[in-house]
C-alpha atoms as a PDB file:
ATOM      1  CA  UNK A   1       0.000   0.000   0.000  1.00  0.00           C
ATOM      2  CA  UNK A   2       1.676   3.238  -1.403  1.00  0.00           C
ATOM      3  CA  UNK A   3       1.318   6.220   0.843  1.00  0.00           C
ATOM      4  CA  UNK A   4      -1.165   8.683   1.553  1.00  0.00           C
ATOM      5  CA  UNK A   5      -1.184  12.196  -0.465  1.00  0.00           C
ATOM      6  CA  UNK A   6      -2.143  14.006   3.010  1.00  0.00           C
ATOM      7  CA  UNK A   7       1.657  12.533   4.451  1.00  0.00           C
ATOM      8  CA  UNK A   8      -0.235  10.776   7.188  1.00  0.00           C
ATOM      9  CA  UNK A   9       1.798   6.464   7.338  1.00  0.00           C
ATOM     10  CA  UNK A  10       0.094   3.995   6.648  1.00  0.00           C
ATOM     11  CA  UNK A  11       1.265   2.232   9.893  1.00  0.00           C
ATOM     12  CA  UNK A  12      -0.107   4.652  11.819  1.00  0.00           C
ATOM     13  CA  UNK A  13      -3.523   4.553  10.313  1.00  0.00           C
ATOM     14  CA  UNK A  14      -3.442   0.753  11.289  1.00  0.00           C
ATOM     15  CA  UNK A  15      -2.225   1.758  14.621  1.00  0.00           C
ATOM     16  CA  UNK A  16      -5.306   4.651  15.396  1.00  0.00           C
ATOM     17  CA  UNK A  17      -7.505   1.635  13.783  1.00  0.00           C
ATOM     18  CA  UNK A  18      -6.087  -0.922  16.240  1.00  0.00           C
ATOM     19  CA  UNK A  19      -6.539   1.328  19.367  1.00  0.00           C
ATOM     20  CA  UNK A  20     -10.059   2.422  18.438  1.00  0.00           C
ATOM     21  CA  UNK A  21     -11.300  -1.410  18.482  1.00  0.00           C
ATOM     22  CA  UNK A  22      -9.298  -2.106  21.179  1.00  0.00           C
ATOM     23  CA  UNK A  23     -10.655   1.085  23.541  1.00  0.00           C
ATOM     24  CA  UNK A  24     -14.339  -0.333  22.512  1.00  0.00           C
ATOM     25  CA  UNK A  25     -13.764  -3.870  23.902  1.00  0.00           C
ATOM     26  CA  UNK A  26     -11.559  -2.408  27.073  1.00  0.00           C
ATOM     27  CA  UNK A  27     -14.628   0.047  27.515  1.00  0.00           C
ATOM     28  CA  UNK A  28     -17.007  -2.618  27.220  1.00  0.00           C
ATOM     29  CA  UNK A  29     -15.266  -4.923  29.894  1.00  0.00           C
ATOM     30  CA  UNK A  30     -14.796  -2.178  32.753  1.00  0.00           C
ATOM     31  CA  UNK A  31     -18.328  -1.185  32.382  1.00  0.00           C
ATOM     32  CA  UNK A  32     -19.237  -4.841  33.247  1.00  0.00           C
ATOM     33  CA  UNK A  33     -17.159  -4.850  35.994  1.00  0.00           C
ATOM     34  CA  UNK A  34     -18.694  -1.201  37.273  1.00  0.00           C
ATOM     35  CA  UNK A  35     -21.972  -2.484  36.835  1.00  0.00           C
ATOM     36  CA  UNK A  36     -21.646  -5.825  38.641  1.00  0.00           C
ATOM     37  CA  UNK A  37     -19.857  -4.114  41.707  1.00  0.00           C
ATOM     38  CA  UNK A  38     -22.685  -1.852  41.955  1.00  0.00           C
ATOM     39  CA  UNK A  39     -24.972  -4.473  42.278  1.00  0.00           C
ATOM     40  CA  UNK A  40     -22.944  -6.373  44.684  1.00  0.00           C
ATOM     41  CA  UNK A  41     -22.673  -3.358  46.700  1.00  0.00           C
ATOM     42  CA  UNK A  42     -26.412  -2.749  46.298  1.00  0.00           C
ATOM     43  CA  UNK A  43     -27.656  -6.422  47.533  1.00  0.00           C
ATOM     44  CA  UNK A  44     -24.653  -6.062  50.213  1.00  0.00           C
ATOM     45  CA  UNK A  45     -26.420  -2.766  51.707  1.00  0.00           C
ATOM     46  CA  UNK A  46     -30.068  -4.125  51.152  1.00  0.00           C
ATOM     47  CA  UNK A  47     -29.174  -7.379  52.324  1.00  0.00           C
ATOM     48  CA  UNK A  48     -30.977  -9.549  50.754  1.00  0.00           C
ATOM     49  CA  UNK A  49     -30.060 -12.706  49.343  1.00  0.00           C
ATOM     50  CA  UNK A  50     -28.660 -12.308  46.188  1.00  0.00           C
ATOM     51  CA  UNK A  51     -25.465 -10.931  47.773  1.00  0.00           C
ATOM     52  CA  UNK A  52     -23.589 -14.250  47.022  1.00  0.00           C
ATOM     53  CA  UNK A  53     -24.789 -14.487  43.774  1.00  0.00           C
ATOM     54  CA  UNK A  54     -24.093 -11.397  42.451  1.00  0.00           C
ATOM     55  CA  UNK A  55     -20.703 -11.484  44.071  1.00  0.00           C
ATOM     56  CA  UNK A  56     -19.573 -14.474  41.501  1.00  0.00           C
ATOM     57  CA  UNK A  57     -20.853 -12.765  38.738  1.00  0.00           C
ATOM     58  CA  UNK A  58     -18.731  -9.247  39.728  1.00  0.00           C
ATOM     59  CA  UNK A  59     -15.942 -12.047  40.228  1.00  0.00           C
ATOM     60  CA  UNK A  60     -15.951 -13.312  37.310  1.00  0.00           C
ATOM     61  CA  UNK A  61     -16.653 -10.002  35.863  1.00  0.00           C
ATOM     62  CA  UNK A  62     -12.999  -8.358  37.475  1.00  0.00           C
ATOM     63  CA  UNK A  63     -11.103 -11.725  36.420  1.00  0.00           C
ATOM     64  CA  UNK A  64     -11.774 -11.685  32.678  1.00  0.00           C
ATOM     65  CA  UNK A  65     -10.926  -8.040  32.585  1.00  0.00           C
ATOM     66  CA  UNK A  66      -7.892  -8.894  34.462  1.00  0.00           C
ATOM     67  CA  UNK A  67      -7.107 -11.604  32.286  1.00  0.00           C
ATOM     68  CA  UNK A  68      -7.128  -9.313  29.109  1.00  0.00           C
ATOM     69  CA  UNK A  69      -5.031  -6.876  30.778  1.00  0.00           C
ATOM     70  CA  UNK A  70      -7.758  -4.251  31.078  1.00  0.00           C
ATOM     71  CA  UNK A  71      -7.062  -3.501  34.758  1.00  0.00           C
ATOM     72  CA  UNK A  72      -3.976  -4.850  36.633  1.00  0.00           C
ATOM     73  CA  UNK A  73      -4.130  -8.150  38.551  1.00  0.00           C
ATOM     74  CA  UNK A  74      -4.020  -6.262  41.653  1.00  0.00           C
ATOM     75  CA  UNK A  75      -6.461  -3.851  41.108  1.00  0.00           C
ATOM     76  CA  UNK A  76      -8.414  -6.935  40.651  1.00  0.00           C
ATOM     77  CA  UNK A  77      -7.479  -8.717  43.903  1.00  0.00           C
ATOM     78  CA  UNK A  78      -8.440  -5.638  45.634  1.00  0.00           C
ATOM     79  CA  UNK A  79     -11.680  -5.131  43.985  1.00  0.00           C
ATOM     80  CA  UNK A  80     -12.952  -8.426  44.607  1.00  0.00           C
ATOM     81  CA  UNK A  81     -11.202  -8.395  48.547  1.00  0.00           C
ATOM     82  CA  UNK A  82     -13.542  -5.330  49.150  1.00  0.00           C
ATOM     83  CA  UNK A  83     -16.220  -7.093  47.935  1.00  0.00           C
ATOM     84  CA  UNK A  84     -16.320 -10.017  49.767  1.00  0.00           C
ATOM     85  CA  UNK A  85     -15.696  -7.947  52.365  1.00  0.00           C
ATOM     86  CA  UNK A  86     -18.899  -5.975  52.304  1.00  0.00           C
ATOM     87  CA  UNK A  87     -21.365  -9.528  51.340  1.00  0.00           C
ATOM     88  CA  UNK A  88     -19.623 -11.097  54.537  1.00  0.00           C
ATOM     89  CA  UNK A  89     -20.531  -8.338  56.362  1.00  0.00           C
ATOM     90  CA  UNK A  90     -24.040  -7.807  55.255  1.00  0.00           C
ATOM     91  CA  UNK A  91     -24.719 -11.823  56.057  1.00  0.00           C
END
C-alpha cells in the first residue's frame, strides 16, 4: 500500500484503527465490571439474598478483565477483597 497524499503512514492509520477497536472492547469490559460491583454493593447494603450471587458474577466479571489486561491483577485482587468484604458483612 503506497502512501497517503495528506503525508499521514500507513502504519499509523493501522495503529489509530487498532486502538479504536481495542478502547471499545476495554470500555465494554470495565463497564461490566462497574456495573456488577454496583450491584454487589447494592444487595450487600439491602441485604438480601442475592449478595452471594451477584458477588460471583462481579468475580468473574474483574477476572476476565484482568485476564485481558484491562485492569492490573491487583487492582483486581483488591476489587474483589472489598467485595467479599462488604457480602460477609451484610450476612
Amino acid at each position: 500500500m503506497a502512501k497517503l497524499k495528506t503525508g499521514r503512514h500507513t502504519s499509523a492509520l493501522k495503529a489509530q484503527r487498532q486502538a479504536e477497536r481495542r478502547t471499545s472492547r476495554n470500555k465494554g469490559l470495565i463497564k461490566a465490571v462497574r456495573l456488577s460491583t454496583k450491584t454487589v454493593q447494592l444487595s450487600a447494603k439491602n441485604k438480601d439474598g442475592k449478595a452471594d450471587e451477584n458477588f460471583k458474577k462481579a468475580s468473574s466479571a474483574i477476572d476476565k478483565a484482568a485476564k485481558k489486561g484491562v485492569i492490573h491483577w491487583k487492582t483486581a485482587a483488591r476489587k474483589k477483597s472489598r467485595l467479599a468484604k462488604k457480602v460477609n458483612a451484610a450476612k
